[in-house]
Protein backbone atom coordinates (compact mmCIF):
# COMPACT_ATOMS: atom_id res chain seq x y z
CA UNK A 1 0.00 0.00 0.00
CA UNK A 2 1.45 3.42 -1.33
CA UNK A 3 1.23 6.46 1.13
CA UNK A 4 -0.91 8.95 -0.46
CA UNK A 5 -1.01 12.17 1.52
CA UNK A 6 -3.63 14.14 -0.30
CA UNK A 7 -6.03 10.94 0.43
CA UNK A 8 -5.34 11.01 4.23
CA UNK A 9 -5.38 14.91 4.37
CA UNK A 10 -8.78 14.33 2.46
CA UNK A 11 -9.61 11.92 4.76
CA UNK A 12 -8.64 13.95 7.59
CA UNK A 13 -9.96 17.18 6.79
CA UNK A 14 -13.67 15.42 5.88
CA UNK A 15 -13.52 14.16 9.52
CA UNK A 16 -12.70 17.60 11.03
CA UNK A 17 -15.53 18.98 8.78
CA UNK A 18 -18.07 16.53 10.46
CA UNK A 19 -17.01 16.92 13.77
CA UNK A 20 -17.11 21.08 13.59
CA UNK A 21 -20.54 20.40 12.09
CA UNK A 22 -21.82 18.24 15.05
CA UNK A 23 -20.12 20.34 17.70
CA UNK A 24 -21.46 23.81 16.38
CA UNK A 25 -24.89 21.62 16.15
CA UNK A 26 -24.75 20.01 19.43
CA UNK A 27 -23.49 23.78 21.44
CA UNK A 28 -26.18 25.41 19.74
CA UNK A 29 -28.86 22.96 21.51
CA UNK A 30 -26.87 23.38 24.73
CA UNK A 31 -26.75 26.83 24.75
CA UNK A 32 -30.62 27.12 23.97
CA UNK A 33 -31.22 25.21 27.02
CA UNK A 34 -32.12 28.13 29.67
CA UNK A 35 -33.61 29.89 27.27
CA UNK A 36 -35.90 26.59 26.76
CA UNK A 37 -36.62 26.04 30.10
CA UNK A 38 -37.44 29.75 30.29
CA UNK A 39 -39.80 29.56 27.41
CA UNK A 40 -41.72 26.59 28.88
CA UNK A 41 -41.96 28.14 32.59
CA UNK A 42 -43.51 30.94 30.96
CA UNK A 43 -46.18 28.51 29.34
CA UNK A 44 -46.86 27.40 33.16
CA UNK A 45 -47.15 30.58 34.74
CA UNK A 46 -50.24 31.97 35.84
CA UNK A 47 -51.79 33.94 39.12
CA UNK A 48 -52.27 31.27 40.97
CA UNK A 49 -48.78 29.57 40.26
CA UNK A 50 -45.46 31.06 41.63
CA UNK A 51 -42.22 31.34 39.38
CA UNK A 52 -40.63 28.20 41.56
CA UNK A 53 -44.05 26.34 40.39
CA UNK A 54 -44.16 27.36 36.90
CA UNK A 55 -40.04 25.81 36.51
CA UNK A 56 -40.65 23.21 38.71
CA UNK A 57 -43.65 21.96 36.18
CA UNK A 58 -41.64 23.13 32.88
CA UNK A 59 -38.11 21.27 34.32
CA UNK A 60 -40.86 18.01 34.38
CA UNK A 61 -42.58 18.59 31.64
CA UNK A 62 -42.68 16.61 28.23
CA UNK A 63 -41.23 19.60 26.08
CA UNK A 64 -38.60 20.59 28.44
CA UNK A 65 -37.81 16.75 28.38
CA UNK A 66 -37.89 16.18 25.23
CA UNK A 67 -35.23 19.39 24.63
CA UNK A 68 -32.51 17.91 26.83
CA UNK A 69 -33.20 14.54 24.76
CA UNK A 70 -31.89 16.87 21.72
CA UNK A 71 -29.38 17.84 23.75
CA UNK A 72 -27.88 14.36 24.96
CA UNK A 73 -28.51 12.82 20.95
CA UNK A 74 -26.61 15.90 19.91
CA UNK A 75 -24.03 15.42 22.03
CA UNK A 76 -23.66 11.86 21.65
CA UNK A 77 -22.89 12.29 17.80
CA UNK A 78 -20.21 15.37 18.51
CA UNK A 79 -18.21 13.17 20.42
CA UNK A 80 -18.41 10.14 17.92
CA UNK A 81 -17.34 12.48 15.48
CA UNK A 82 -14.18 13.46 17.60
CA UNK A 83 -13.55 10.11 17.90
CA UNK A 84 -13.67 9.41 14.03
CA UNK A 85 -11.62 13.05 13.53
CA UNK A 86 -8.84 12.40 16.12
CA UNK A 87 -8.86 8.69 14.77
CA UNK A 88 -8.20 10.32 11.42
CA UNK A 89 -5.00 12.15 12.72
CA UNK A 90 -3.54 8.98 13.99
CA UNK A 91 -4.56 6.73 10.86
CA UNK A 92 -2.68 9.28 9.17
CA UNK A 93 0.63 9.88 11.20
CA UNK A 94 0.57 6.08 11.68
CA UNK A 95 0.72 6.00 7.65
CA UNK A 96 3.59 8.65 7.32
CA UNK A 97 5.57 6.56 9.71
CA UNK A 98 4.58 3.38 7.94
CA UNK A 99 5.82 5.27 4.49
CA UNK A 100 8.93 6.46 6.51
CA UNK A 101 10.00 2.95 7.54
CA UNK A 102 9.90 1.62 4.35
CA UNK A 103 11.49 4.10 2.86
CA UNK A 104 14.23 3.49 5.21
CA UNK A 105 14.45 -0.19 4.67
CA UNK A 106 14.76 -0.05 1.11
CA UNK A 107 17.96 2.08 1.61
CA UNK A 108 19.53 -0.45 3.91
């Protein structure tokens, strides 16, 4: 097998893309997460229930719920994609070094 470096920086750089994709996606959901819980303690508030009430029912409710499911499936897939990236970066030095080695043994 021939080292090809454009194929493992292709390789390489496809994984970064993915995982910068899944990250950005997965801090995006994160970072909406007060605002959600806001948002859904608002839907509970009323005269006759307090602010510690109204989060109290939105932190158990199905919506809220269903928001930090997002957030856990989001995450989930950023850090399989950093897996897949950083196991990119050492598919590829472990080529070079490969290439290197036989390159040396040929000389000998």
């Amino acid at each position: 097998m021939d080292f090809d470096p454009n194929k493992t920086y292709a390789a390489v750089m496809k994984a970064g893309d993915e995982w910068a994709d899944k990250k950005a996606a997965y801090e995006l959901l994160d970072d909406l997460t007060k605002t959600m819980l806001a948002e859904v303690t608002s839907d509970y508030m009323t005269d006759k229930t307090s602010r510690a009430g109204a989060e109290m029912l939105a932190l158990a409710s199905k919506r809220y719920k269903e928001h930090l499911a997002s957030v856990a499936a989001a995450r989930r897939e950023f850090l399989r994609a950093q897996v897949s990236y950083e196991g990119a970066k050492m598919l590829a030095g472990l080529r070079q070094t490969q290439e290197s080695t036989r390159r040396a043994e040929m000389r000998l």
